[in-house]
N, C-alpha and C. Protein backbone atom coordinates (compact mmCIF):
# COMPACT_ATOMS: atom_id res chain seq x y z
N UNK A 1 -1.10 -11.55 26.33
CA UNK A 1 -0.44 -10.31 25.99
C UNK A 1 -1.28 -9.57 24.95
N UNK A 2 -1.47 -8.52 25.24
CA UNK A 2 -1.92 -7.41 24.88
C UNK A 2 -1.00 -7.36 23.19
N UNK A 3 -2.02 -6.86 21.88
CA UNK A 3 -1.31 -6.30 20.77
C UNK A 3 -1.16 -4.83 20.29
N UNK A 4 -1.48 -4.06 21.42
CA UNK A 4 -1.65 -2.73 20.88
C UNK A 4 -2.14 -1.80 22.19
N UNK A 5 -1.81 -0.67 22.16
CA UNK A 5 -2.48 -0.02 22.99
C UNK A 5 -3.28 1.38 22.74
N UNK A 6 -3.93 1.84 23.40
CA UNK A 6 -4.81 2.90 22.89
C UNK A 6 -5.20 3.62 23.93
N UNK A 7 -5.71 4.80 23.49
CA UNK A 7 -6.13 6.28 24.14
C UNK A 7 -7.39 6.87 23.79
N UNK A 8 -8.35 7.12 24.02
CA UNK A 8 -9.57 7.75 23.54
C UNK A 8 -9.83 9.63 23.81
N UNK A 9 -9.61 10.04 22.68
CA UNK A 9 -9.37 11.85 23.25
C UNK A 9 -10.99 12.46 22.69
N UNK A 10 -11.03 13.54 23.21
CA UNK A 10 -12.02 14.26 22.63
C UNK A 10 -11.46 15.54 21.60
N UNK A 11 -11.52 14.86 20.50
CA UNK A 11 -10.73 15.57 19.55
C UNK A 11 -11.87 15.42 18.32
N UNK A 12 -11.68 16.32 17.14
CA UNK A 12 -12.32 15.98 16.25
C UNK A 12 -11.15 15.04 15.09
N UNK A 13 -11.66 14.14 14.44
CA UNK A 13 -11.08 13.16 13.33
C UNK A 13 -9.92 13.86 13.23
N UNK A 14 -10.22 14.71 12.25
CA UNK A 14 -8.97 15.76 11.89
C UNK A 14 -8.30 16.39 12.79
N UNK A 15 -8.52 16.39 13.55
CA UNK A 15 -7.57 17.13 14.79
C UNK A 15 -6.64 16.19 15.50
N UNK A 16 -7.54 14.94 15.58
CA UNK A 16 -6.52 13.73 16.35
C UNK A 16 -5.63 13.01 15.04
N UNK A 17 -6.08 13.61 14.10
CA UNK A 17 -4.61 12.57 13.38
C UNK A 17 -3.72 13.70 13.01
N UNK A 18 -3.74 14.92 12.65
CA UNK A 18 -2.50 16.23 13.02
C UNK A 18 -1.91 15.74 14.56
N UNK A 19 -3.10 15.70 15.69
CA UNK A 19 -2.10 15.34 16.61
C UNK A 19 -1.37 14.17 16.82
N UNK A 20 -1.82 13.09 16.42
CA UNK A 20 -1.17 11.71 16.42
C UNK A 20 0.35 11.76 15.40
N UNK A 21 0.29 12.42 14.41
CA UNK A 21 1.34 12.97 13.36
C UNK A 21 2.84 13.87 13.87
N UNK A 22 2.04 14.84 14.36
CA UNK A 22 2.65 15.30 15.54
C UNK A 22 3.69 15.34 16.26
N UNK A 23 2.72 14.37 17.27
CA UNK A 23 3.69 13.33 18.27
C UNK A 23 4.38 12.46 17.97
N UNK A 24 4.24 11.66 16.72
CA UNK A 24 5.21 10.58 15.85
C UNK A 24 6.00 11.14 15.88
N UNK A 25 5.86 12.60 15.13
CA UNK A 25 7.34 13.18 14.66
C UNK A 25 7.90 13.69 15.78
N UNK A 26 7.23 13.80 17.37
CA UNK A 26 8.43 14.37 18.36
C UNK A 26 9.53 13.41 19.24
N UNK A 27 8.69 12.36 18.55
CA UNK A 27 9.47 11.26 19.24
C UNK A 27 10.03 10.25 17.82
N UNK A 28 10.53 10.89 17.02
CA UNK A 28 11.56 10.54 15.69
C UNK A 28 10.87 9.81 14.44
N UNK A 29 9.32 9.29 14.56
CA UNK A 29 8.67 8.70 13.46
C UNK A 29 8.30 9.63 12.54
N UNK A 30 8.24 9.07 11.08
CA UNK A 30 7.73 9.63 10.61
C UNK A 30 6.69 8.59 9.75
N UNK A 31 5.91 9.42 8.86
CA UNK A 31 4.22 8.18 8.66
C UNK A 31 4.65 8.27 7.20
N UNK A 32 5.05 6.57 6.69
CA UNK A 32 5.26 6.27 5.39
C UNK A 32 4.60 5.98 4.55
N UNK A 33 3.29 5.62 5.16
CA UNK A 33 1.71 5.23 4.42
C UNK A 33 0.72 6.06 5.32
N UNK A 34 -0.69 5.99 4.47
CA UNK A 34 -1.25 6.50 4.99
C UNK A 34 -2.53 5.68 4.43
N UNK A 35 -3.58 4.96 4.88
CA UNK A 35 -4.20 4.10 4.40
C UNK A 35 -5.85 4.29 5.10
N UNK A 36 -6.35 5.29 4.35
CA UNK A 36 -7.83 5.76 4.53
C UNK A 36 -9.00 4.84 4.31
N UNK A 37 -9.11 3.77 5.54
CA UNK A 37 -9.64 2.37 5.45
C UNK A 37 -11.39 2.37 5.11
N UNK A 38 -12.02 4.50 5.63
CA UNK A 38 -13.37 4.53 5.16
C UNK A 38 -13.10 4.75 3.35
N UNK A 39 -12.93 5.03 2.82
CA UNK A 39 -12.65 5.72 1.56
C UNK A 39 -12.00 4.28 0.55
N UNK A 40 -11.51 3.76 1.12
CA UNK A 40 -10.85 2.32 0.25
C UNK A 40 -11.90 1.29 0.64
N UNK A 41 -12.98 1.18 1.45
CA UNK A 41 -13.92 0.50 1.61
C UNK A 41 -15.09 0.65 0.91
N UNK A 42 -15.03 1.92 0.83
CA UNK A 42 -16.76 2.62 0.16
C UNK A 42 -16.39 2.37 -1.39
N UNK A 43 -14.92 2.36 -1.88
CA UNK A 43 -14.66 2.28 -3.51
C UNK A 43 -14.39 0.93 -3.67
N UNK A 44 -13.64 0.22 -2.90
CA UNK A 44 -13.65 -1.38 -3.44
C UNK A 44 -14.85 -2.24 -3.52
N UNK A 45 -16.04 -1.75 -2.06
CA UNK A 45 -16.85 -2.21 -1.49
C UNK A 45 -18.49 -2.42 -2.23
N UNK A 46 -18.50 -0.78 -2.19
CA UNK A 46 -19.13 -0.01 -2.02
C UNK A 46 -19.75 0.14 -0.20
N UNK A 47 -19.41 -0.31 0.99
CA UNK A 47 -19.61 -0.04 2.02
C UNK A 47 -19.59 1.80 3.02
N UNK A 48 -20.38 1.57 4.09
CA UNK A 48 -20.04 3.15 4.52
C UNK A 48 -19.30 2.50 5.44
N UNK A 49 -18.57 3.33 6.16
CA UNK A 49 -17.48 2.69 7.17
C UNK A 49 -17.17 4.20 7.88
N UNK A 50 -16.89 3.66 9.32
CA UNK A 50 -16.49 5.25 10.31
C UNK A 50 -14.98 5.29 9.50
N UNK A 51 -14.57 6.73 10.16
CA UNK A 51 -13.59 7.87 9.82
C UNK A 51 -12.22 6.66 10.20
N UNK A 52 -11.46 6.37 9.91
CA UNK A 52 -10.47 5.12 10.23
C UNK A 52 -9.33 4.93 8.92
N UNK A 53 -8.03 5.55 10.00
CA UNK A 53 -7.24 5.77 9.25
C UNK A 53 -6.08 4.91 9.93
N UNK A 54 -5.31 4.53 8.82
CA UNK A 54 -3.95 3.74 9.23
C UNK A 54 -3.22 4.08 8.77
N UNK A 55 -1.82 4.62 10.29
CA UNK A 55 -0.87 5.49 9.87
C UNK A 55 0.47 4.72 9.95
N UNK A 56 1.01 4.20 8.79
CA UNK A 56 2.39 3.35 8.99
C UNK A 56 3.43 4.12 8.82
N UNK A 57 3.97 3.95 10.52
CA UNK A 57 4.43 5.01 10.92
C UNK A 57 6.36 4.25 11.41
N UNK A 58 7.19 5.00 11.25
CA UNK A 58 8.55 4.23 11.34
C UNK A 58 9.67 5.60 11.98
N UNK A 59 10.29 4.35 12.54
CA UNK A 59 11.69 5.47 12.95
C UNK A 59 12.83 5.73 12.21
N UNK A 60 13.54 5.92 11.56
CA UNK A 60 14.39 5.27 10.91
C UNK A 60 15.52 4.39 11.52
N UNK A 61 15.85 5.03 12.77
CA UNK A 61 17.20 4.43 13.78
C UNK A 61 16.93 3.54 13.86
N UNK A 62 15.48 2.63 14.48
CA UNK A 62 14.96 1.56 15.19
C UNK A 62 15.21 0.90 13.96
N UNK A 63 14.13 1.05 12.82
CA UNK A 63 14.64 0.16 12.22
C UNK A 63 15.89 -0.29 11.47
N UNK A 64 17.04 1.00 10.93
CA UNK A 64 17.73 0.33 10.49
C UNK A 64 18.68 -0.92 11.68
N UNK A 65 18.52 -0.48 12.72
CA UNK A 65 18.91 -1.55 13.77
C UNK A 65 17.91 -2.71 14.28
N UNK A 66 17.14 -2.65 13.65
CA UNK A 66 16.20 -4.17 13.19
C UNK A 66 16.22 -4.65 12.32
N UNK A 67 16.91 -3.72 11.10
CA UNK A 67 16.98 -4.40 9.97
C UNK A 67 18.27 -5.33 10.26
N UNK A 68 19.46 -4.19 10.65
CA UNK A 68 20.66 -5.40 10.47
C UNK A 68 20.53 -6.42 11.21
N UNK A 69 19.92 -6.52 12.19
CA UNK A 69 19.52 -7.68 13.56
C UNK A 69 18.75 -8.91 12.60
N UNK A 70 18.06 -8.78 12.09
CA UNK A 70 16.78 -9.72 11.50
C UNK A 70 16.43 -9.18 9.65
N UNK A 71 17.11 -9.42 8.92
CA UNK A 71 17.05 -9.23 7.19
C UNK A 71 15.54 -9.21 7.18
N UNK A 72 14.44 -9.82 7.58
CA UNK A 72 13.19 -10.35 7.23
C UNK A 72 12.49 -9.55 7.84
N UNK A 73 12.73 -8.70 8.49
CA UNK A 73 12.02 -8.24 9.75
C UNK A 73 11.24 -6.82 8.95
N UNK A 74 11.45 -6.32 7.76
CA UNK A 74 11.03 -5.93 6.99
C UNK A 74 9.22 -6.40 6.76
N UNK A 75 9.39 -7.40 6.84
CA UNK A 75 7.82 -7.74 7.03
C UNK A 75 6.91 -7.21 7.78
N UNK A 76 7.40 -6.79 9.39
CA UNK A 76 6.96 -6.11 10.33
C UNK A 76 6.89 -4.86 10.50
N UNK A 77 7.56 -4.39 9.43
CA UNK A 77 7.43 -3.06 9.76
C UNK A 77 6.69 -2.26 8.57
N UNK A 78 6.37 -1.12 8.73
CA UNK A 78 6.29 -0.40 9.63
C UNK A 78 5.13 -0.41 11.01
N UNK A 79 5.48 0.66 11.67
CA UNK A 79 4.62 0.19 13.36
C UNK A 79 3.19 0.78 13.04
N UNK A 80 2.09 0.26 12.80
CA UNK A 80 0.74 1.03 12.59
C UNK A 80 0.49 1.09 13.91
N UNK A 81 -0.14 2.80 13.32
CA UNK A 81 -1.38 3.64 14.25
C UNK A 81 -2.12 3.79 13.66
N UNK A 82 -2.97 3.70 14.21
CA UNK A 82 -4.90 3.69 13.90
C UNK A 82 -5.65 4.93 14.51
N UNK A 83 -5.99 5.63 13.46
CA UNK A 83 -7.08 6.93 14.29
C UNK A 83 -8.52 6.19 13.89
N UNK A 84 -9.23 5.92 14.93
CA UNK A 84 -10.72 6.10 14.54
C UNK A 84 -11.79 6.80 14.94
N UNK A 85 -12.74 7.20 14.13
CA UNK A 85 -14.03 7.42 14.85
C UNK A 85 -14.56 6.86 15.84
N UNK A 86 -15.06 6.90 16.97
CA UNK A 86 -15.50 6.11 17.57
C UNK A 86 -17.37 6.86 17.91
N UNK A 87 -18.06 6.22 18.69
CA UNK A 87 -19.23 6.81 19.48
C UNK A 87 -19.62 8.32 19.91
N UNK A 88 -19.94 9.49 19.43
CA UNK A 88 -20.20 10.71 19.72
C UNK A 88 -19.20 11.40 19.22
N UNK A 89 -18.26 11.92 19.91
CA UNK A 89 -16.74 12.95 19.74
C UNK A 89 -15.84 11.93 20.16
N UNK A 90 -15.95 10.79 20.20
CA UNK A 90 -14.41 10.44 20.78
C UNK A 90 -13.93 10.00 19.46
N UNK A 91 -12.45 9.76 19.33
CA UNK A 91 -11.68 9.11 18.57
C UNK A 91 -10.64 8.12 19.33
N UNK A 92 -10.48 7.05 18.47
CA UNK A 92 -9.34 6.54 19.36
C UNK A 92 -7.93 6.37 18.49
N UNK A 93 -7.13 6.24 19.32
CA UNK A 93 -5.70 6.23 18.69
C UNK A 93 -5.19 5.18 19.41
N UNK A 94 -4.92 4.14 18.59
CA UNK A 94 -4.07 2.70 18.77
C UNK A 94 -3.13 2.55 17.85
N UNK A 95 -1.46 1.93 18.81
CA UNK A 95 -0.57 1.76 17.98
C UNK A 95 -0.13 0.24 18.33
N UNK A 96 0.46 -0.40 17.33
CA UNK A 96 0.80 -1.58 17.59
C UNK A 96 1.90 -1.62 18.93
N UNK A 97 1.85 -3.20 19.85
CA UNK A 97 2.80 -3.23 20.57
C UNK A 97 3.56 -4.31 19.71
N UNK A 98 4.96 -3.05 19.61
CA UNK A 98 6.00 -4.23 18.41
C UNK A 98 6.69 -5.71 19.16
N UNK A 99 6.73 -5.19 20.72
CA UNK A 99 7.43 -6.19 21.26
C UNK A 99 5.93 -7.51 21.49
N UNK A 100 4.74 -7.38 21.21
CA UNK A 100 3.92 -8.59 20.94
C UNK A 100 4.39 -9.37 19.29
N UNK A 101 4.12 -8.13 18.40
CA UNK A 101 4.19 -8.80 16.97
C UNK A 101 5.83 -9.18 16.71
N UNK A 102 6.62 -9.03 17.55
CA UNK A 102 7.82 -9.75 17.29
C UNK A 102 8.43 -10.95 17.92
N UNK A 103 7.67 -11.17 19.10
CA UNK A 103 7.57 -12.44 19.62
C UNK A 103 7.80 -13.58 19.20
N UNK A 104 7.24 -13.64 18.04
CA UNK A 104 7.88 -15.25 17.28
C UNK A 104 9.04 -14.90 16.97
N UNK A 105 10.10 -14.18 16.95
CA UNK A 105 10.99 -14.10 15.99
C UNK A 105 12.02 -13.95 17.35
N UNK A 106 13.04 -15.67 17.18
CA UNK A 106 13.70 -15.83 18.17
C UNK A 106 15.18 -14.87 18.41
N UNK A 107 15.16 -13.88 18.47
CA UNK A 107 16.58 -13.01 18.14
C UNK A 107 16.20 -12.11 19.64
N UNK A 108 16.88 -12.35 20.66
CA UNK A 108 16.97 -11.26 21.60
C UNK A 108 17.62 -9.83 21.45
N UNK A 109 18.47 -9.59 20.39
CA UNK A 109 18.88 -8.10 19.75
C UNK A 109 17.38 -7.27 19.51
N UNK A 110 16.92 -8.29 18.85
CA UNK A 110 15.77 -7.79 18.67
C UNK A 110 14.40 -7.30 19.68
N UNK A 111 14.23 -8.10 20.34
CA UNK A 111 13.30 -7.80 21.47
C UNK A 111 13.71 -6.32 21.97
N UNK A 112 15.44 -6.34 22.31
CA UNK A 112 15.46 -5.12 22.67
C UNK A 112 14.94 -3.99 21.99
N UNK A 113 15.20 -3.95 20.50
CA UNK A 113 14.97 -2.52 19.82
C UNK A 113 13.24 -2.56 19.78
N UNK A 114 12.46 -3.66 19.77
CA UNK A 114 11.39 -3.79 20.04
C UNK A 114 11.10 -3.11 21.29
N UNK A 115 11.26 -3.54 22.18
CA UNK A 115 11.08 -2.68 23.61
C UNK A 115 11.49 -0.84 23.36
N UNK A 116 12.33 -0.87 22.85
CA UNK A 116 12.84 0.92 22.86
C UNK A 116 11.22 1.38 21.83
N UNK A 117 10.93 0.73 21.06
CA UNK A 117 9.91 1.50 19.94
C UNK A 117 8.67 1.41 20.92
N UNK A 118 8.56 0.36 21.32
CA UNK A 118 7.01 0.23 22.34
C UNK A 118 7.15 1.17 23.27
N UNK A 119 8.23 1.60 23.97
CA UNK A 119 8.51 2.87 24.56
C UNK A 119 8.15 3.95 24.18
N UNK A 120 8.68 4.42 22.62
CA UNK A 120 8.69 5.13 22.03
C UNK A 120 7.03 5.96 21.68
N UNK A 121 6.40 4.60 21.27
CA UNK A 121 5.08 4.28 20.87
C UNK A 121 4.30 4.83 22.22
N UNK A 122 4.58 4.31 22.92
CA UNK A 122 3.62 4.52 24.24
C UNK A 122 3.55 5.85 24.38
N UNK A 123 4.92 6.73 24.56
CA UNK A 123 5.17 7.86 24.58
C UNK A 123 4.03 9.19 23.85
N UNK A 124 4.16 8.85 22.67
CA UNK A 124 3.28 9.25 21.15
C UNK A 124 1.90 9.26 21.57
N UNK A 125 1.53 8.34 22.41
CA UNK A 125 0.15 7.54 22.85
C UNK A 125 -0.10 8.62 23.79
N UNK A 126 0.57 9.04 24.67
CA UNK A 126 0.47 9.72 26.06
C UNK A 126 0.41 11.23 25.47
N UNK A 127 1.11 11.28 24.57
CA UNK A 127 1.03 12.80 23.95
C UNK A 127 -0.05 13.22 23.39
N UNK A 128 -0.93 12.78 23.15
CA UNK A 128 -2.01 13.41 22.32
C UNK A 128 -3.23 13.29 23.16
N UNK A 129 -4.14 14.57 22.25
CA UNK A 129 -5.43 15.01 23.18
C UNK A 129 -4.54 15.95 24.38
């Protein structure tokens, strides 16, 4: 099983994470972190690193109905998306698949609301570019 899925657009950096932002928000997420993985690399590091951003991104519905399902489940969340640079003009946009990273966690309530967000997610995925 697959942990994530992804899209490769011809977008510039900045253009695919307005659109990745976007689409979160048309399908009810909104991005609670924002974690600029070239820029926190080059200062902790000192490393250069491509354009690579991580967008922890949440629903509120889903989760408060994962929260009451699973108290702990807080750990998992929120659902990251990833914009990166990639090779020439492409960028890619990968979001976690929640119904992989929740797999260990034996609660079938859960799988379901897992499945509705990977839906959700996929959706977001298909929207951009």
């Amino acid at each position: 099983m697959t942990y994530h899925f992804s899209k490769t657009v011809n977008l510039s950096f900045d253009a695919a994470v307005t659109a990745t932002t976007d689409a979160l928000k048309r399908h009810g997420f909104g991005v609670l972190t924002q974690i600029d993985v070239k820029d926190t690399l080059h200062k902790k590091i000192g490393v250069d690193f491509r354009p690579y951003l991580i967008l922890g991104a949440c629903n509120p519905k889903m989760a408060y109905e994962a929260l009451t399902l699973e108290d702990t489940i807080g750990t998992m969340l929120p659902c990251n998306v990833v914009v990166q640079q990639r090779d020439g003009d492409k960028v890619e946009i990968s979001a976690v698949d929640p119904v992989a990273s929740m797999s260990a966690v034996d609660n079938p309530g859960l799988g379901k609301v897992a499945s509705q967000v990977r839906d959700l997610l996929k959706q977001v995925i298909a929207d951009i570019g």
